[in-house]
N, C-alpha and C. Protein backbone atom coordinates (compact mmCIF):
# COMPACT_ATOMS: atom_id res chain seq x y z
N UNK A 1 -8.94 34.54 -60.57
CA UNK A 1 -9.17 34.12 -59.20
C UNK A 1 -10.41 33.22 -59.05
N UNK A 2 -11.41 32.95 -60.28
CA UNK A 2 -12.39 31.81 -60.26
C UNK A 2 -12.08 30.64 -59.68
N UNK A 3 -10.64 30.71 -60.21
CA UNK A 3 -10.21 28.89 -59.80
C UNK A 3 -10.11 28.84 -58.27
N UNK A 4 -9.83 29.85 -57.95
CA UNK A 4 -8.62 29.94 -56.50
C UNK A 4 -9.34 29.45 -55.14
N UNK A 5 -10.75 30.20 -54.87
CA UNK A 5 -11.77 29.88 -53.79
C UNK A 5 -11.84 28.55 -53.92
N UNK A 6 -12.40 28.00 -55.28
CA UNK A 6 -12.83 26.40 -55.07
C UNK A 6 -11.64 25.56 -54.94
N UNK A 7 -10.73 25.98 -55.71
CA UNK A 7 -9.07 25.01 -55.16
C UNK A 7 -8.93 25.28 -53.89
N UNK A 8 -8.94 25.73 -53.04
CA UNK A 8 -8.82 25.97 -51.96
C UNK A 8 -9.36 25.12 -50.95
N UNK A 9 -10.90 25.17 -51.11
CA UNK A 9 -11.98 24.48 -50.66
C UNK A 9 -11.62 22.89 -50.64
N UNK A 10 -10.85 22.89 -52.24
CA UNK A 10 -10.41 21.62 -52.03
C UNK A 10 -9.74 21.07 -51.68
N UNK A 11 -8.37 21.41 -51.67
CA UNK A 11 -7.69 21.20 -50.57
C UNK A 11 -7.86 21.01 -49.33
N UNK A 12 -8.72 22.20 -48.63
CA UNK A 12 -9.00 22.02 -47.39
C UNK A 12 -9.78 20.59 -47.14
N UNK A 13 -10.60 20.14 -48.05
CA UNK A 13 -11.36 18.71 -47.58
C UNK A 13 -10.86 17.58 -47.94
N UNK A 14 -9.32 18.11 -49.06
CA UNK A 14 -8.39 17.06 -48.68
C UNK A 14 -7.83 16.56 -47.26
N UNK A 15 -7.36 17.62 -46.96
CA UNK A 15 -7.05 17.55 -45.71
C UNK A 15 -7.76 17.13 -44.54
N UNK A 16 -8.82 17.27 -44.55
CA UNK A 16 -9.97 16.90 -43.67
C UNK A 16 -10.05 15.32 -43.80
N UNK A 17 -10.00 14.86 -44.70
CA UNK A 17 -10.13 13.31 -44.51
C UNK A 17 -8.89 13.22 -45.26
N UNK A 18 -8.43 12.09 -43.76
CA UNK A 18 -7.03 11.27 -44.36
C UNK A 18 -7.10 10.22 -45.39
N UNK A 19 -8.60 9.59 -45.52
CA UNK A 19 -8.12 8.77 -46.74
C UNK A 19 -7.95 9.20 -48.08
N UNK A 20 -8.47 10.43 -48.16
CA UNK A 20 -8.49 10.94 -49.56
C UNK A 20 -6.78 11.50 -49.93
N UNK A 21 -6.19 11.89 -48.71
CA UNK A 21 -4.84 12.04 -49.18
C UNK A 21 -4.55 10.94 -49.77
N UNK A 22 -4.21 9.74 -49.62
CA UNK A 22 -4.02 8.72 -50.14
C UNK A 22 -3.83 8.56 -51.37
N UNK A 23 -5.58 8.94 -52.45
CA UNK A 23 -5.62 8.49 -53.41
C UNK A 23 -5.04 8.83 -54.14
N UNK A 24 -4.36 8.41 -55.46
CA UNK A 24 -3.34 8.65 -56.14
C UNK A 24 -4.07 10.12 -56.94
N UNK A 25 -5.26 9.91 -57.76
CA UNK A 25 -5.78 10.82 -58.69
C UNK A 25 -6.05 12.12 -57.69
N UNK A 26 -6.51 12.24 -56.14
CA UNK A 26 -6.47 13.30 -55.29
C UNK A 26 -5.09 14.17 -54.72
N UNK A 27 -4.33 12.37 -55.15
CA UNK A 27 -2.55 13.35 -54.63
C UNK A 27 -2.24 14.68 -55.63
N UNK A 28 -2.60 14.12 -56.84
CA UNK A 28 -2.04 14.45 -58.04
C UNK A 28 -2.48 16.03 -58.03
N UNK A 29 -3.85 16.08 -58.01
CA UNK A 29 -4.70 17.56 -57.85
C UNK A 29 -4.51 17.97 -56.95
N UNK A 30 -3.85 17.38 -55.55
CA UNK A 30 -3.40 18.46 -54.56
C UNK A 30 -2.29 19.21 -54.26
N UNK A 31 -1.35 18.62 -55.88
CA UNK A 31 -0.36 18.48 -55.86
C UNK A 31 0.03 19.86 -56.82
N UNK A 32 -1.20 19.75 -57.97
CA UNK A 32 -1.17 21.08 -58.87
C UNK A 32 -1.20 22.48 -57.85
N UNK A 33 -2.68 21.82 -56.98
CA UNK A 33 -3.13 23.27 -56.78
C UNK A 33 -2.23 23.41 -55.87
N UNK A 34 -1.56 22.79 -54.85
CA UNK A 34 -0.04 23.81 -54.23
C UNK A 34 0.83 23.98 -55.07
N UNK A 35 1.18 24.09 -56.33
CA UNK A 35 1.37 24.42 -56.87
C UNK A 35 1.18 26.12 -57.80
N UNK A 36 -0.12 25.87 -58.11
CA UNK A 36 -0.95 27.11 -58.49
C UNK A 36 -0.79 28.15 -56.89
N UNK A 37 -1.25 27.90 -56.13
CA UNK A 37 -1.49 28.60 -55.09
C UNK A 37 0.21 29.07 -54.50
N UNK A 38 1.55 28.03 -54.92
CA UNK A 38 2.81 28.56 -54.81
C UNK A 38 3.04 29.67 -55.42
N UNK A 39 2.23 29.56 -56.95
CA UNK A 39 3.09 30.30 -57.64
C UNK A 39 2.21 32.01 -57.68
N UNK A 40 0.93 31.72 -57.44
CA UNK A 40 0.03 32.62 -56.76
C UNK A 40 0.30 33.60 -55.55
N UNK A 41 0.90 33.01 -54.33
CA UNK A 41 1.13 33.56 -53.14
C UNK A 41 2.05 34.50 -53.37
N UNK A 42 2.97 35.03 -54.39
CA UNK A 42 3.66 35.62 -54.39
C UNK A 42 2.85 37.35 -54.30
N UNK A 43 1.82 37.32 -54.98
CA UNK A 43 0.84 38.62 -54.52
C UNK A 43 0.81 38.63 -53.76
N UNK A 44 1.11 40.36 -53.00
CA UNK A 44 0.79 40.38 -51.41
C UNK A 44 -0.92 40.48 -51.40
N UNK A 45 -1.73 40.75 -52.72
CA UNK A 45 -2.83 40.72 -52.46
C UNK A 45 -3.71 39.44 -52.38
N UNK A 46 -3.04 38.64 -52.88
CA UNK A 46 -3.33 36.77 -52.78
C UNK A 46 -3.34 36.14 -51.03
N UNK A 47 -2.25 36.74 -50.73
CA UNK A 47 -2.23 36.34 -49.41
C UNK A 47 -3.08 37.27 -48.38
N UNK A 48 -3.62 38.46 -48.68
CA UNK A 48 -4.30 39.47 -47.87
C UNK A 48 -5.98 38.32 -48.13
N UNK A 49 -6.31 38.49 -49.48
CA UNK A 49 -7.23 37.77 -49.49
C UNK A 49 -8.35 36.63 -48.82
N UNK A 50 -7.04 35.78 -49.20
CA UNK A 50 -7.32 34.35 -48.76
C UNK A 50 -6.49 33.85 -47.57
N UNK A 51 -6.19 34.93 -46.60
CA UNK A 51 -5.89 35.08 -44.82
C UNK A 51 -6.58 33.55 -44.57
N UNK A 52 -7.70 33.66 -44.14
CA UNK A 52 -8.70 32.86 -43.77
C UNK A 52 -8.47 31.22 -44.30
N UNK A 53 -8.88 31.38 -45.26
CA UNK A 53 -8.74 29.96 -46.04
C UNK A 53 -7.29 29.22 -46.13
N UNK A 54 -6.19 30.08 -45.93
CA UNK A 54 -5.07 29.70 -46.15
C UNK A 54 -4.39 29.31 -44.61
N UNK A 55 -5.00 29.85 -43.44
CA UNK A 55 -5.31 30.14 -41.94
C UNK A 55 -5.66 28.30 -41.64
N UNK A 56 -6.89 27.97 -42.65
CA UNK A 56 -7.88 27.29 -41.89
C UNK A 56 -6.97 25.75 -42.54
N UNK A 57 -6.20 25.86 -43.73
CA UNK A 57 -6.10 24.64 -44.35
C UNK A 57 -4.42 23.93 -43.47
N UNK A 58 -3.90 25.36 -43.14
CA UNK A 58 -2.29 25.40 -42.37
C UNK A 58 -2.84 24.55 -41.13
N UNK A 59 -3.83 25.18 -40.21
CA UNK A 59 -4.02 25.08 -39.06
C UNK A 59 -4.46 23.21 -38.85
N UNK A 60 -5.28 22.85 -39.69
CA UNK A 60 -5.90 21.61 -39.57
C UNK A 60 -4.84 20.46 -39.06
N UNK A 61 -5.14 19.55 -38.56
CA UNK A 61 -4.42 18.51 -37.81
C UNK A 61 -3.92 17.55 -38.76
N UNK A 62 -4.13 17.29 -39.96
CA UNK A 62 -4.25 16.37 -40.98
C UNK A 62 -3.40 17.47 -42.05
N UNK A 63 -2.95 18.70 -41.74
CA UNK A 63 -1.76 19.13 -42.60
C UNK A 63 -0.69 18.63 -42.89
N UNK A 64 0.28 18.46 -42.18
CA UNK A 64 0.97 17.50 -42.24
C UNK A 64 1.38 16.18 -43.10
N UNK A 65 0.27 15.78 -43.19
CA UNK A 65 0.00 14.46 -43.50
C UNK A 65 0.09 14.05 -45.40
N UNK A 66 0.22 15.57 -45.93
CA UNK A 66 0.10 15.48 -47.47
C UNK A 66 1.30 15.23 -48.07
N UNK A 67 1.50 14.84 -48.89
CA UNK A 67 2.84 14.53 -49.75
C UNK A 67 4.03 15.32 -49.64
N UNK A 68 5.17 15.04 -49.60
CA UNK A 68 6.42 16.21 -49.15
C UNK A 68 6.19 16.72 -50.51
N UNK A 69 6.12 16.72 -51.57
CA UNK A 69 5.99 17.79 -52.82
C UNK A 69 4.82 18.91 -52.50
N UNK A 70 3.92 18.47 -52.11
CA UNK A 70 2.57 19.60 -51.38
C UNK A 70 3.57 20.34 -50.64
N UNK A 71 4.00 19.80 -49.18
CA UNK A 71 4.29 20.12 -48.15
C UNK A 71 5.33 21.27 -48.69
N UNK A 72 6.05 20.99 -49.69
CA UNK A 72 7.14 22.04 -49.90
C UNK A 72 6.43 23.00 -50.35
N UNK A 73 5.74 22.91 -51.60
CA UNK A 73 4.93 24.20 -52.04
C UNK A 73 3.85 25.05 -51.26
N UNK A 74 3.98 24.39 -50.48
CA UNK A 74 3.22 25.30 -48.44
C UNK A 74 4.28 25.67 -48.32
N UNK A 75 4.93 25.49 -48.32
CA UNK A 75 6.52 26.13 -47.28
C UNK A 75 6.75 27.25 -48.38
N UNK A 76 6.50 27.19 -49.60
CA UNK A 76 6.25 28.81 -50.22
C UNK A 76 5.19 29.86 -50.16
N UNK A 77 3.68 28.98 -50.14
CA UNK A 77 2.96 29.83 -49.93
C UNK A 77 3.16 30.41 -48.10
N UNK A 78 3.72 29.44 -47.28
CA UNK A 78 3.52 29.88 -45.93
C UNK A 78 4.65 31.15 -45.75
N UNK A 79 5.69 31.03 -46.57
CA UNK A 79 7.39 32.07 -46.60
C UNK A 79 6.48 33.01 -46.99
N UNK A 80 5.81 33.37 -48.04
CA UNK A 80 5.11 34.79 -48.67
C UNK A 80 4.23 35.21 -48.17
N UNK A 81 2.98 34.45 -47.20
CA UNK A 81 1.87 34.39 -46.37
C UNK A 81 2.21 35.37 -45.42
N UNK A 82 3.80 34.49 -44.34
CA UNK A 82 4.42 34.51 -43.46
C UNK A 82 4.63 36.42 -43.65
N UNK A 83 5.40 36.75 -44.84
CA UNK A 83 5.63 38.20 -44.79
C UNK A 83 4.81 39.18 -45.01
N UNK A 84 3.67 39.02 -45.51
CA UNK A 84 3.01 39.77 -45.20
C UNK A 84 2.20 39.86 -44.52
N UNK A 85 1.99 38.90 -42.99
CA UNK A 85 1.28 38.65 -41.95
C UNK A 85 2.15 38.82 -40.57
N UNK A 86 2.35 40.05 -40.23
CA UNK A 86 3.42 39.75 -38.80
C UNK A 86 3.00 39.48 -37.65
N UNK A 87 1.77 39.21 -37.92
CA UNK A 87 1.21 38.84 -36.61
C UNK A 87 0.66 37.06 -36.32
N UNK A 88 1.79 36.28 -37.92
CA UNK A 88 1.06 35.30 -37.91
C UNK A 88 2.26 34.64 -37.09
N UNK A 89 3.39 35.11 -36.46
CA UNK A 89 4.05 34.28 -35.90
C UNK A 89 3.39 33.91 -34.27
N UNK A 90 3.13 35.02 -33.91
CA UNK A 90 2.26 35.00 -32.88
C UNK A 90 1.54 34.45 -32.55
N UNK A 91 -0.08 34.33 -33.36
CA UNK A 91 -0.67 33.34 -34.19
C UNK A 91 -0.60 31.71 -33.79
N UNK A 92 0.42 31.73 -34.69
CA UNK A 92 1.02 30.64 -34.59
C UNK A 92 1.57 30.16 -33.32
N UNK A 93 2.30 30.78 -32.31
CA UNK A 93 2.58 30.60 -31.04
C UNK A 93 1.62 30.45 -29.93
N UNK A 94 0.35 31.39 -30.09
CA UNK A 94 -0.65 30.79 -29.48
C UNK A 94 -1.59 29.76 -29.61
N UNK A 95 -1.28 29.15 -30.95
CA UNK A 95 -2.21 28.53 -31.80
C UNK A 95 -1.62 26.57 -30.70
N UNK A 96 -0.15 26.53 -31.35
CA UNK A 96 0.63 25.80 -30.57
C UNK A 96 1.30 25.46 -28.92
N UNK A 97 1.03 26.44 -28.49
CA UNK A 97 1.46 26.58 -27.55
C UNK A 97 0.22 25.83 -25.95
């Protein structure tokens, strides 16, 4: 789990600035670590964990915006996130709403 906090981190400041999505060598590493973090989320204790961080990188306005290969491997960590959080639909409804 050494890797996991700072991949995270990074991601998240991918996301934070749109030009860095862009760059090819930043796609690439954002591309592993949803990856790592796909194949990670499957712990319900991965996702109890990193609530927060995984909360803060979903929520950002500039989510969206990452490569559909990222975007899919969110759509796994968010399916495994999703079940062991039942209160994130909610969440989510107030978040949007």
């Amino acid at each position: 789990m050494i890797i996991v906090k700072p991949g995270l981190e990074v991601i998240k400041s991918l996301v934070s600035d749109t030009k860095n999505i862009t760059v090819p060598s930043l796609k690439v590493y954002s591309e592993f670590m949803g990856d790592l973090m796909a194949s990670l989320s499957e712990d319900e204790h991965f996702c109890r964990k990193y609530r927060v961080e995984i909360q803060n990188i979903f929520y950002h306005e500039n989510f969206f915006l990452m490569s559909e290969r990222t975007l899919r491997k969110w759509q796994i960590i968010m399916r495994h996130f999703s079940s062991s959080n039942e209160d994130l639909v909610d969440e989510l409804l107030l978040k949007f709403s």
